[in-house]
Protein backbone atom coordinates (compact mmCIF):
# COMPACT_ATOMS: atom_id res chain seq x y z
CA UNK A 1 -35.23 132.19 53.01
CA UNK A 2 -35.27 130.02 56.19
CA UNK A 3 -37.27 127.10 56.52
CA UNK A 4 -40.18 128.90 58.79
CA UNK A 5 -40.25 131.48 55.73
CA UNK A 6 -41.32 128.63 53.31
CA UNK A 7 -43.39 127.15 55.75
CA UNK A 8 -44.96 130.44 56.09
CA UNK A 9 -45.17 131.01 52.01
CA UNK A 10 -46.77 127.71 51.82
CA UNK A 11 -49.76 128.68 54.11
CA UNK A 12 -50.42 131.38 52.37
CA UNK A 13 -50.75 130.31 49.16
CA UNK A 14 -52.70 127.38 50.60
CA UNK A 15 -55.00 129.73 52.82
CA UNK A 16 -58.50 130.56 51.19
CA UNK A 17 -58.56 134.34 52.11
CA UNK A 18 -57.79 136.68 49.65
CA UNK A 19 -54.75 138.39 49.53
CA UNK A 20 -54.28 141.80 49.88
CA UNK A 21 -53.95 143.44 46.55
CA UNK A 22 -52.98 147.13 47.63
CA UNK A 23 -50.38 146.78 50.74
CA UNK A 24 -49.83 149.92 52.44
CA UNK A 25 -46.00 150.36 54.49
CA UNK A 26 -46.07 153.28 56.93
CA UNK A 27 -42.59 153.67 58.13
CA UNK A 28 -40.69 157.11 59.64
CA UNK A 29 -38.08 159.06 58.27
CA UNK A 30 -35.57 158.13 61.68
CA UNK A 31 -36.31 154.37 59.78
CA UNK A 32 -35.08 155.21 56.80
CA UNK A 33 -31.93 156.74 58.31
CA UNK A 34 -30.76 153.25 59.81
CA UNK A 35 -27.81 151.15 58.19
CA UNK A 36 -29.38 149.33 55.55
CA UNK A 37 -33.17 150.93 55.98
CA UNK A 38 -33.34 151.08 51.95
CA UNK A 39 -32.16 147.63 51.29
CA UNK A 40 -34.99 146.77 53.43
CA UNK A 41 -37.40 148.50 51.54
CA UNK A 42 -36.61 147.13 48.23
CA UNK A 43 -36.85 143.29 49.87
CA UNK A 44 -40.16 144.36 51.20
CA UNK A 45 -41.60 145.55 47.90
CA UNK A 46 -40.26 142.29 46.17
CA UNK A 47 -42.00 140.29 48.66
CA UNK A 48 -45.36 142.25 48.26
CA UNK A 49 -45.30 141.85 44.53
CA UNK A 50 -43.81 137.94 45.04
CA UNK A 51 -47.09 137.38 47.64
CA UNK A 52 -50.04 138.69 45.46
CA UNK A 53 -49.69 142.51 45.66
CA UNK A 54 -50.59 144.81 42.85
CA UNK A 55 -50.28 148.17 44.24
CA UNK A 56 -48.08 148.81 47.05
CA UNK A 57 -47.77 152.40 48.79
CA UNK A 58 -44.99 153.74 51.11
CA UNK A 59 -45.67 156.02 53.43
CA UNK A 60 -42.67 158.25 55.05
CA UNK A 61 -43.92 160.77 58.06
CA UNK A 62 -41.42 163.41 57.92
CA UNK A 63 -40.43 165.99 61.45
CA UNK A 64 -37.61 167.51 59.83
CA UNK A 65 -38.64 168.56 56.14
CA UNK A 66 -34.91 169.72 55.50
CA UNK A 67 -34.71 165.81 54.84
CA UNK A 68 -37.02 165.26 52.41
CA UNK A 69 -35.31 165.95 49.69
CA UNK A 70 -32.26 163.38 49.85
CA UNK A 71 -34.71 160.82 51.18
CA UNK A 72 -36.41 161.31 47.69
CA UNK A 73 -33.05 160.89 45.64
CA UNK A 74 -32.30 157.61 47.75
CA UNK A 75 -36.09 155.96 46.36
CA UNK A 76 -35.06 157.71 43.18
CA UNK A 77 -31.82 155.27 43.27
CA UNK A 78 -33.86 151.98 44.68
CA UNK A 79 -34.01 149.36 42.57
CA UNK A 80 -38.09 148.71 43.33
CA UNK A 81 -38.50 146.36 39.77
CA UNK A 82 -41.69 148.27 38.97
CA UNK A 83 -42.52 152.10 38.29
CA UNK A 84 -42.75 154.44 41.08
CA UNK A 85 -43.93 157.57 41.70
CA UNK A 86 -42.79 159.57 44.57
CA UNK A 87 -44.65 162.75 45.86
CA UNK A 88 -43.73 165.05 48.59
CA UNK A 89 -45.26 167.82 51.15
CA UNK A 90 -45.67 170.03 48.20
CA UNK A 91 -46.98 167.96 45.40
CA UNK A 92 -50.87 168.04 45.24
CA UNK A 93 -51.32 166.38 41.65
CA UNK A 94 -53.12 162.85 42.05
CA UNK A 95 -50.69 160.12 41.17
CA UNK A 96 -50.93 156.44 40.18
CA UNK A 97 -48.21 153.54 39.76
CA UNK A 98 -47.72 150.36 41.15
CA UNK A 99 -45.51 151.64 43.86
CA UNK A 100 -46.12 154.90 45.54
CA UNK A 101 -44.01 156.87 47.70
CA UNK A 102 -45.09 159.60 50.11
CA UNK A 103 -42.33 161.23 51.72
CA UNK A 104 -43.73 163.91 54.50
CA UNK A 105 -46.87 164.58 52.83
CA UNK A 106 -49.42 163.96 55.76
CA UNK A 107 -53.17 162.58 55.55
CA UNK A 108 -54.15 165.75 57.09
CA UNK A 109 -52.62 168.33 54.77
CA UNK A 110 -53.58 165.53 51.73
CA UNK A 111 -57.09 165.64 52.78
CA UNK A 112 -57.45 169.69 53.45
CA UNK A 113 -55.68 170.03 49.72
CA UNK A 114 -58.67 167.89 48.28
CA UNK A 115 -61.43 170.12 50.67
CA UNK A 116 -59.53 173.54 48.76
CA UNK A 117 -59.67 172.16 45.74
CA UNK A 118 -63.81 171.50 45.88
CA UNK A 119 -64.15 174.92 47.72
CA UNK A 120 -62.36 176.96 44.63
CA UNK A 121 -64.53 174.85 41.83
CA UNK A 122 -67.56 175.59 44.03
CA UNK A 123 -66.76 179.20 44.34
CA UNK A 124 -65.65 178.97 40.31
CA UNK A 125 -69.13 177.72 39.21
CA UNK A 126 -67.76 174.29 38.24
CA UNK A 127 -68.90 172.12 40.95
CA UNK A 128 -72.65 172.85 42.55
CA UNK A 129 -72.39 171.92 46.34
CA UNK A 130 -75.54 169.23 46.32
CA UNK A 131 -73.42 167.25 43.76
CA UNK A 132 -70.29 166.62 46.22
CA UNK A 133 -70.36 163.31 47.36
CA UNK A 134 -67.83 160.88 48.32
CA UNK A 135 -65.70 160.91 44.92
CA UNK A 136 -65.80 164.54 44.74
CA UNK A 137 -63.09 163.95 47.79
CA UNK A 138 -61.27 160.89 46.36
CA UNK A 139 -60.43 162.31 42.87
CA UNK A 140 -58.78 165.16 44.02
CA UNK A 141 -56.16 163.30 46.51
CA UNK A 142 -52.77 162.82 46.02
CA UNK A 143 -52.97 159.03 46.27
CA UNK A 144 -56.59 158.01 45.99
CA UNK A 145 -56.25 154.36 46.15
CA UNK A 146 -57.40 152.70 48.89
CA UNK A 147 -55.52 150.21 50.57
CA UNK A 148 -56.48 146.57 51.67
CA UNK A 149 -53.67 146.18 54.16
CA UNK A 150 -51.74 148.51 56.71
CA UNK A 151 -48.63 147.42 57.66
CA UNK A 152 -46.56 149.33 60.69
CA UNK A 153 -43.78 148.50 62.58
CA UNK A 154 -42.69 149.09 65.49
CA UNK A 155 -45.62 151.02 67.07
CA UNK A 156 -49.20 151.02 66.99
CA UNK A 157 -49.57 154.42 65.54
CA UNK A 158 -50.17 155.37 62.38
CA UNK A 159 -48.36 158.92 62.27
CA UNK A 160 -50.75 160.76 60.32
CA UNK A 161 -50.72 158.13 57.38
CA UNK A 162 -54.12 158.35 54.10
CA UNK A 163 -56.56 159.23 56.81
CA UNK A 164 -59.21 159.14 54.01
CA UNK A 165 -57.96 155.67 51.68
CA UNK A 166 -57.58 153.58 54.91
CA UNK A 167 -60.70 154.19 56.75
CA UNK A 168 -61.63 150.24 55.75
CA UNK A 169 -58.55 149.23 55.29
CA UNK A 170 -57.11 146.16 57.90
CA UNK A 171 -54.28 147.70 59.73
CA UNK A 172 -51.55 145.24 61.20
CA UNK A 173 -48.96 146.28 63.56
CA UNK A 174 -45.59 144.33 64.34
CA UNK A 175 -43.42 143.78 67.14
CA UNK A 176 -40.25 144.27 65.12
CA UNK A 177 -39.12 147.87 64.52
CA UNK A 178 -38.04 148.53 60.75
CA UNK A 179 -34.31 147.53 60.39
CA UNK A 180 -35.31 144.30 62.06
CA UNK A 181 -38.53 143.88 59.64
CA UNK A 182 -38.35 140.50 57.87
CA UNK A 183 -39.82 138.37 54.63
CA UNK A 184 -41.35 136.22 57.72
CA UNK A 185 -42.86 139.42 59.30
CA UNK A 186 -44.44 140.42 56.03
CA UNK A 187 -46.22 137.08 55.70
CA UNK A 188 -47.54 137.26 59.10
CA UNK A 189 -48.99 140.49 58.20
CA UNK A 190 -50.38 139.02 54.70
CA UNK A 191 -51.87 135.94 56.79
CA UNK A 192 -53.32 137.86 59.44
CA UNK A 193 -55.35 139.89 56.54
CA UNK A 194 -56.24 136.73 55.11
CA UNK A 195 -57.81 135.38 58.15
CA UNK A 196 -60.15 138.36 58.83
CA UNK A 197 -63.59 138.80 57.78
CA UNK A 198 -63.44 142.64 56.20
CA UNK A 199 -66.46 144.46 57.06
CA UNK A 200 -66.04 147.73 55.11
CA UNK A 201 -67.18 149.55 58.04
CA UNK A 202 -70.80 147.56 58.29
């Protein structure tokens, strides 16, 4: 850690914002595919946990799905200190850890999952359709946690990433692509959070 790092880590745990306690990574699967993409990763989750996170989620969008199995064996090998669970295009059953992985399953195709799910109950007698409401939705996602913070690099784009969980959430964008994503970078992000006023959509 350089000297601007600890001047950096200083601020924030000086600054009176809160800290984000679920951080959010979006990253792509041509990020993960770089020379030392993973060893990345597991820096970036010890910093979120080091910095005040609880809960952090990676999110992988996927154009090949051919690749989504071996990029799930190499965050079965990362060493990410707490438990993780990993989920993929085809796994619909609602997860929680401390750090969760999505690897090509898209907000979209997450959220239409959740809408089949209610329309079968309905259809099933379980559910009457004047009790859906907002939670109806959440329960039955893959990843229902919402996240404070929404950390890309690279691009300001989000690439289909929780469209549900992060409707309030405060998304941050960096000017460093992934391989060049640093502990610095990360505190930006987490003192950028601190200094906004979150509105929760009011």
């Amino acid at each position: 850690m350089g000297l601007y790092d600890v001047y950096l880590g200083i601020r924030h745990r000086l600054h009176d914002g809160d800290s984000p306690d679920h951080v959010a990574i979006v990253i792509t699967e041509r990020d993960l595919l770089a020379d030392g993409a993973f060893d990345t990763l597991a820096s970036t989750l010890r910093w979120a946990f080091d910095h005040g996170a609880d809960r952090v989620t990676v999110s992988v969008s996927v154009l090949d799905a051919s690749i989504v199995p071996s990029l799930t064996r190499e965050f079965e090998r990362l060493d990410a200190l707490k438990p993780m669970a990993i989920r993929g295009p085809d796994d619909t059953d609602p997860v929680d850890a401390p750090i969760r992985v999505n690897v090509g399953l898209g907000g979209k195709a997450e959220f239409a999952a959740a809408v089949r799910d209610i329309a079968a109950d309905v259809d099933a007698g379980e559910l009457a359709p004047d009790t859906i409401d907002e939670s109806a939705v959440a329960d039955r996602l893959v990843f229902p946690a919402e996240p404070d913070l929404v950390i890309k690099t690279g691009a300001e784009r989000l690439s289909d990433f929780a469209i549900w969980q992060s409707v309030y959430a405060e998304l941050y964008f960096t000017d460093v692509n992934w391989r060049g994503f640093r502990e610095r970078d990360y505190l930006r992000a987490v003192l950028d959070f601190q200094d906004r006023q979150r509105r929760f959509g009011r």
